[in-house]
C-alpha atoms as a PDB file:
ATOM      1  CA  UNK A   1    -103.498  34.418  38.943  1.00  0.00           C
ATOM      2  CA  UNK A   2    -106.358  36.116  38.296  1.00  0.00           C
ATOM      3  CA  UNK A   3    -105.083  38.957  36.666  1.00  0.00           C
ATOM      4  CA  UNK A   4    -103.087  37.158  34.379  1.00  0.00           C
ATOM      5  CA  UNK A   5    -105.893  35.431  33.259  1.00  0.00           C
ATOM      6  CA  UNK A   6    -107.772  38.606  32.389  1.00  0.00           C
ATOM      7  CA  UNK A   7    -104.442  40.179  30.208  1.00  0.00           C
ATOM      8  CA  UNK A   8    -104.653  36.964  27.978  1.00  0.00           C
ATOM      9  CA  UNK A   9    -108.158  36.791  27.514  1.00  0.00           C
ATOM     10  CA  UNK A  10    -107.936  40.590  26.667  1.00  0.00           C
ATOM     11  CA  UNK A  11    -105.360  39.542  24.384  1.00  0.00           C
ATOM     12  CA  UNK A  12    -106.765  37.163  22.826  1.00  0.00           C
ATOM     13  CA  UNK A  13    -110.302  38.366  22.279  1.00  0.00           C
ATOM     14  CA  UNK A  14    -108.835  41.440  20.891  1.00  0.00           C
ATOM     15  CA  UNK A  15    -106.401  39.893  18.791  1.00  0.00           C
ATOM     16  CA  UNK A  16    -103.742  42.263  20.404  1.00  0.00           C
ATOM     17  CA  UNK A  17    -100.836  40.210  18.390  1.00  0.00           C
ATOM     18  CA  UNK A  18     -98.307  42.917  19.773  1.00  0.00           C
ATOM     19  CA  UNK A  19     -98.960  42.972  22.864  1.00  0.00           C
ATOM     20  CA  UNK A  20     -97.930  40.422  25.697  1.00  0.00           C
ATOM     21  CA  UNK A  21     -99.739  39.727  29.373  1.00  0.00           C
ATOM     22  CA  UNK A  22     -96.750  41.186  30.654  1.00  0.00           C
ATOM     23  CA  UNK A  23     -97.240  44.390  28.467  1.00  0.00           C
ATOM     24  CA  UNK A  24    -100.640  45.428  30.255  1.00  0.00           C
ATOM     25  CA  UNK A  25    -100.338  47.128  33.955  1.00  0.00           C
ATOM     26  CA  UNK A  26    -102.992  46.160  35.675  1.00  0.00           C
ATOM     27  CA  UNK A  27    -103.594  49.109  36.963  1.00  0.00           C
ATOM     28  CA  UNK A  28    -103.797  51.388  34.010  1.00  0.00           C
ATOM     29  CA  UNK A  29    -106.829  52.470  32.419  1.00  0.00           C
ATOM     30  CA  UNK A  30    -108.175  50.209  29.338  1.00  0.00           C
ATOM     31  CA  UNK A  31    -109.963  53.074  28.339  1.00  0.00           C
ATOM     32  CA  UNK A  32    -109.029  56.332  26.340  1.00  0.00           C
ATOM     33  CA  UNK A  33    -105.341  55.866  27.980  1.00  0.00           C
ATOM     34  CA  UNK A  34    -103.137  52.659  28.588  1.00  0.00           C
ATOM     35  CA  UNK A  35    -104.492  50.540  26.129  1.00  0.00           C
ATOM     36  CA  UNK A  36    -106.845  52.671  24.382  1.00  0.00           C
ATOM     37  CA  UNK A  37    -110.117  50.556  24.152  1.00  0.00           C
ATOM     38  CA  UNK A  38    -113.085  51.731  23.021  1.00  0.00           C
ATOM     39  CA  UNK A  39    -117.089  50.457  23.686  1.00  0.00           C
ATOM     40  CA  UNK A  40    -116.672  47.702  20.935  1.00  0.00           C
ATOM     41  CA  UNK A  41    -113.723  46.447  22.673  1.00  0.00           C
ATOM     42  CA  UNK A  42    -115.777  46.373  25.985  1.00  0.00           C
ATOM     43  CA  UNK A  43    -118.674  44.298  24.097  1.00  0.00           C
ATOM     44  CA  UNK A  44    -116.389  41.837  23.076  1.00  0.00           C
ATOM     45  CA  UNK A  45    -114.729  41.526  26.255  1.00  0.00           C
ATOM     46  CA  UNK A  46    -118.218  41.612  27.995  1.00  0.00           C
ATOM     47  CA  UNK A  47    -119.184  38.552  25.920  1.00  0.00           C
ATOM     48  CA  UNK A  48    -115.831  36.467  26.599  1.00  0.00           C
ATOM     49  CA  UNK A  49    -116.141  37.457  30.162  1.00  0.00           C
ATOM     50  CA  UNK A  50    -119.644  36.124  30.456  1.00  0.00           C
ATOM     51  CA  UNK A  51    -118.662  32.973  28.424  1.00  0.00           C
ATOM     52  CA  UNK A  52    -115.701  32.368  30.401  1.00  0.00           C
ATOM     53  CA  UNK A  53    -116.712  33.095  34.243  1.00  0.00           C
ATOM     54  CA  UNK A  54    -121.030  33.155  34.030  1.00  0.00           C
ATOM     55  CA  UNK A  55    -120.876  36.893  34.971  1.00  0.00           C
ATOM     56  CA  UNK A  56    -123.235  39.099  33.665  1.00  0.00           C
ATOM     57  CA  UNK A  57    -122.674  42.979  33.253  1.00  0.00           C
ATOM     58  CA  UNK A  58    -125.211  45.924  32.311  1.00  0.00           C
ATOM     59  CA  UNK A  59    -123.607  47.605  29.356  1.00  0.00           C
ATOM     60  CA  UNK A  60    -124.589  51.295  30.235  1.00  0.00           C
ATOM     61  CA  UNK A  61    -124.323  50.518  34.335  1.00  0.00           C
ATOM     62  CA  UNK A  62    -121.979  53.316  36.212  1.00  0.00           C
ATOM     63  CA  UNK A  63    -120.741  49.761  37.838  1.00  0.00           C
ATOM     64  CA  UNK A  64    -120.203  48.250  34.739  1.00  0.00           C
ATOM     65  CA  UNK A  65    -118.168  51.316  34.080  1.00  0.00           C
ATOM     66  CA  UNK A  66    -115.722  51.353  37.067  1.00  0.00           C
ATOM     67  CA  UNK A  67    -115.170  47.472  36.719  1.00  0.00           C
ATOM     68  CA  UNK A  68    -113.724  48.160  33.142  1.00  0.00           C
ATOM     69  CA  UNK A  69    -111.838  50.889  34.816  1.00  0.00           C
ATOM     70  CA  UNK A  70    -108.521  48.591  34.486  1.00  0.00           C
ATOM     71  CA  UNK A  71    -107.424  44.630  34.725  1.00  0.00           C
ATOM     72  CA  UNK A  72    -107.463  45.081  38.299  1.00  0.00           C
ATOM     73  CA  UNK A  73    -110.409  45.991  38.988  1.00  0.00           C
ATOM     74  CA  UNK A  74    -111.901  43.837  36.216  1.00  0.00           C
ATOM     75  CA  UNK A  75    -109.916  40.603  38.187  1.00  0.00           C
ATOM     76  CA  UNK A  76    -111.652  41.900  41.790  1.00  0.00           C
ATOM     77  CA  UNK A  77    -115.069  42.110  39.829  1.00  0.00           C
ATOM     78  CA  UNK A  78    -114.822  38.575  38.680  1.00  0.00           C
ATOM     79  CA  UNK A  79    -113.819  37.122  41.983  1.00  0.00           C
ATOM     80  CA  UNK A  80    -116.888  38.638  43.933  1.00  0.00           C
ATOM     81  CA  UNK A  81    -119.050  37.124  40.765  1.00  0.00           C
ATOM     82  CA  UNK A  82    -118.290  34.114  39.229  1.00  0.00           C
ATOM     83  CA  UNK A  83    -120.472  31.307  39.523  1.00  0.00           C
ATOM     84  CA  UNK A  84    -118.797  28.449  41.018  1.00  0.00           C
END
């Protein structure tokens, strides 16, 4: 699953050692609340995101923005994107 996918690279780009897949709700925010990133974070998961799926995101895009909004969304965002 999609989702899934997303909470381990998360994970694992972040070095979140304490937290598990199952640990993340995929709808809470990854900003500010739920797990607290910040705009480094997002880089980082920007980069491993384009690396991983051939997406591309605009870092200061209001789109950008609501796609970070949680794993869900992030998940959705991918699957209308990715280059086959």
């Amino acid at each position: 699953m999609l989702e899934q996918e997303v909470k381990e690279l998360i994970i694992d780009v972040l070095q979140l050692e304490d937290i598990s897949p199952e640990d993340i709700d995929s709808e809470a925010p990854l900003f500010v609340e739920g797990l607290g990133l910040d705009s480094i974070d997002a880089l980082e998961i920007g980069v491993a995101l384009q690396k991983r799926y051939g997406i591309t995101l605009a870092a200061e895009s209001q789109e950008t923005r609501r796609h970070f909004a949680s794993v869900r969304a992030l998940a959705a965002m991918i699957e209308a994107n990715r280059k086959k």
